[in-house]
C-alpha atoms as a PDB file:
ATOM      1  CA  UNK A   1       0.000   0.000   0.000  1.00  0.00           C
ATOM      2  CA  UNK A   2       1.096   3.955  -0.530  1.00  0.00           C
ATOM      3  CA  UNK A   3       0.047   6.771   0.918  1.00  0.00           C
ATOM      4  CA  UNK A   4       0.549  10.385  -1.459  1.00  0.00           C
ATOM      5  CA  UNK A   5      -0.216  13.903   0.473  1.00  0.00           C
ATOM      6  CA  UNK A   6      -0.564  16.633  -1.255  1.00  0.00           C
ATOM      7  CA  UNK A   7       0.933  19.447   0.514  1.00  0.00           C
ATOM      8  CA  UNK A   8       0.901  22.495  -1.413  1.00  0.00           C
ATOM      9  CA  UNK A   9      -1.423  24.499  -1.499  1.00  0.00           C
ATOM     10  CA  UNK A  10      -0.865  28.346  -0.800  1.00  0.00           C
ATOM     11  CA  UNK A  11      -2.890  28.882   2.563  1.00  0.00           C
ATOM     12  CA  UNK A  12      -6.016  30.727   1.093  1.00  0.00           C
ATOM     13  CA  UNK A  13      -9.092  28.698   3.198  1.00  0.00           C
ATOM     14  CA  UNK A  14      -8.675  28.854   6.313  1.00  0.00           C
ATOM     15  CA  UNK A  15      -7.565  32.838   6.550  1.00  0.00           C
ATOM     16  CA  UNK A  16      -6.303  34.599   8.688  1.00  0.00           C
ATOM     17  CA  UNK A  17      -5.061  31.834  10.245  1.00  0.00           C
ATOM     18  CA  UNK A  18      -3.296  30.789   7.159  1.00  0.00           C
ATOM     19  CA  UNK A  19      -0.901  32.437   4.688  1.00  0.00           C
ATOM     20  CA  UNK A  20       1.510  32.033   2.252  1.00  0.00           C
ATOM     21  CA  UNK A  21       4.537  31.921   4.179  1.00  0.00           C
ATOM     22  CA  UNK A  22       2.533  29.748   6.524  1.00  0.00           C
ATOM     23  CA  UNK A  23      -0.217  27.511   5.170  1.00  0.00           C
ATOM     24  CA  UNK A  24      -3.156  25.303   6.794  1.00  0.00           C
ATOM     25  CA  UNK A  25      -0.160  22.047   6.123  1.00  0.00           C
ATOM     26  CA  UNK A  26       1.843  23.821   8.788  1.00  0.00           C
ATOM     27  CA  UNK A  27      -0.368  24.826  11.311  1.00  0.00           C
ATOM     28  CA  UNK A  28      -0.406  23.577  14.529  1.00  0.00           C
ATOM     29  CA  UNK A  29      -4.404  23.425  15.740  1.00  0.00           C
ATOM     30  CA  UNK A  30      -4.714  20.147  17.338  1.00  0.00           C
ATOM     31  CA  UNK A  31      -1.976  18.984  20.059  1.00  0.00           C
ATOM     32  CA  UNK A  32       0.774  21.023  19.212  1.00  0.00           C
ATOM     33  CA  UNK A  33       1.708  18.891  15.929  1.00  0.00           C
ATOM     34  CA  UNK A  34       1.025  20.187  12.282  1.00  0.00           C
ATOM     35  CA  UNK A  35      -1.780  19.036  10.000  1.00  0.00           C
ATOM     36  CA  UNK A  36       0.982  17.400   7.843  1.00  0.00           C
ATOM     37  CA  UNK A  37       2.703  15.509  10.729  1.00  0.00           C
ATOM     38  CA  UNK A  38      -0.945  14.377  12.460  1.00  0.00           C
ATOM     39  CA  UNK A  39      -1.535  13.173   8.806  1.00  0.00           C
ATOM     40  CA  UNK A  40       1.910  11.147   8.451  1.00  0.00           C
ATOM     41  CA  UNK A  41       1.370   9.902  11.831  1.00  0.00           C
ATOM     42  CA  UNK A  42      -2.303   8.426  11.364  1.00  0.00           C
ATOM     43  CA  UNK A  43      -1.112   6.766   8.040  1.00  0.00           C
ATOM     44  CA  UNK A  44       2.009   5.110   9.555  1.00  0.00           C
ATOM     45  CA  UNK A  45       0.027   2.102  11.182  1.00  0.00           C
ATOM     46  CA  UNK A  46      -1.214   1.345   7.706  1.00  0.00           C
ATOM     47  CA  UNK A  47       1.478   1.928   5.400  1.00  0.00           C
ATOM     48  CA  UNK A  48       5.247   1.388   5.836  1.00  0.00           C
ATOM     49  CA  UNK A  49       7.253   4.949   5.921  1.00  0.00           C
ATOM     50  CA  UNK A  50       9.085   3.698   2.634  1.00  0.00           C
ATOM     51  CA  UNK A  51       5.699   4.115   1.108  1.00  0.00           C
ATOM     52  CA  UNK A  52       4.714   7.618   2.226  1.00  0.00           C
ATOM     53  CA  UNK A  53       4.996  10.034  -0.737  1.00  0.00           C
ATOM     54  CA  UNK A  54       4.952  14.040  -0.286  1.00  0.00           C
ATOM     55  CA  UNK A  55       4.137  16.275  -2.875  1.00  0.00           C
ATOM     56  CA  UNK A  56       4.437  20.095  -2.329  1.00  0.00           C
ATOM     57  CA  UNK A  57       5.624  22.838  -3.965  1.00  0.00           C
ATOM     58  CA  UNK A  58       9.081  24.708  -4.298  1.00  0.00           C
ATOM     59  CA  UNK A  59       8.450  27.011  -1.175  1.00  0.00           C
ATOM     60  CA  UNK A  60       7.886  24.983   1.282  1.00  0.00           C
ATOM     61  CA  UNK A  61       9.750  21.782   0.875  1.00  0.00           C
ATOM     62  CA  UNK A  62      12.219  23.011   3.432  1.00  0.00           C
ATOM     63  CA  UNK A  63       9.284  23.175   6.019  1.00  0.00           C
ATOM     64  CA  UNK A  64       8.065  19.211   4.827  1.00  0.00           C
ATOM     65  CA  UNK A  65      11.504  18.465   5.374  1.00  0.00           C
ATOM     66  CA  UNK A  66      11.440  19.912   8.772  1.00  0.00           C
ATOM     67  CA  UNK A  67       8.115  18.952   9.664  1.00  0.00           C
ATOM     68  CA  UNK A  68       8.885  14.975   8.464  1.00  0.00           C
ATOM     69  CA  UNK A  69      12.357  14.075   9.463  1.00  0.00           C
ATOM     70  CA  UNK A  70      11.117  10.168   9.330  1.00  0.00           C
ATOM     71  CA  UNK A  71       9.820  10.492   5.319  1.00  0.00           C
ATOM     72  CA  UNK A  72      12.854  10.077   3.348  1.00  0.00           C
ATOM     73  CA  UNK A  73      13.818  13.378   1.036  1.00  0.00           C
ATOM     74  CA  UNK A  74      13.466  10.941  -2.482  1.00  0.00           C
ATOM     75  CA  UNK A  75       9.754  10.701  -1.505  1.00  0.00           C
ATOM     76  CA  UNK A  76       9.382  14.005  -1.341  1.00  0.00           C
ATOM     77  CA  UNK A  77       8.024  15.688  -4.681  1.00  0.00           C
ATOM     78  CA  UNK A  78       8.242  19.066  -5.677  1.00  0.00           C
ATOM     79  CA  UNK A  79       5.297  20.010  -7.786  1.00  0.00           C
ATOM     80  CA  UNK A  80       6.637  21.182 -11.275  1.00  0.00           C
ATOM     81  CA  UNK A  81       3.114  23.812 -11.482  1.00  0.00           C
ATOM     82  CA  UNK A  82       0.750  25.154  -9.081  1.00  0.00           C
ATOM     83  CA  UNK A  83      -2.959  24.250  -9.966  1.00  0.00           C
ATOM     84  CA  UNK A  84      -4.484  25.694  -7.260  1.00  0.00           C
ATOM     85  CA  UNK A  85      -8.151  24.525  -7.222  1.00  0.00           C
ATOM     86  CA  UNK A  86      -9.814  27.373  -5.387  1.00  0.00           C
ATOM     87  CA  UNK A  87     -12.720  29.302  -6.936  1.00  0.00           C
END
């Protein structure tokens, strides 16, 4: 089994708690851990860390690689075009 997350959008839904530099992936609502990390850490029991795949875009991969120490870097994607899907 594999698990993708898609972790790039630009922070536009849940303003003003979410921005650019700073989007709903990253924030820490629910016990101090990041939507991204409480993600990774719910699909661990299911699917082997080998099989976790990232995908985000150019500005924040530094902050997925900070945020998920445990995924390893050649799973993690950089999207080659934004498509946000906003309306």
């Amino acid at each position: 089994m594999y698990a993708l997350i898609l972790a790039g959008g630009k922070g536009t839904r849940l303003y003003p708690l979410s921005r650019s530099k700073n989007p709903k992936q990253f924030l820490k609502v629910i016990n101090n851990k990041s939507f991204l990390r409480n993600t990774v850490d719910r699909i661990k029991p299911l699917v082997s860390k080998e099989n976790i795949y990232v995908v985000t875009n150019k500005e924040y991969i530094d902050k997925v690689y900070e945020e998920l120490p445990d995924v390893e870097k050649k799973n993690i994607f950089i999207e080659p075009e934004n498509k946000e899907t906003s309306c």
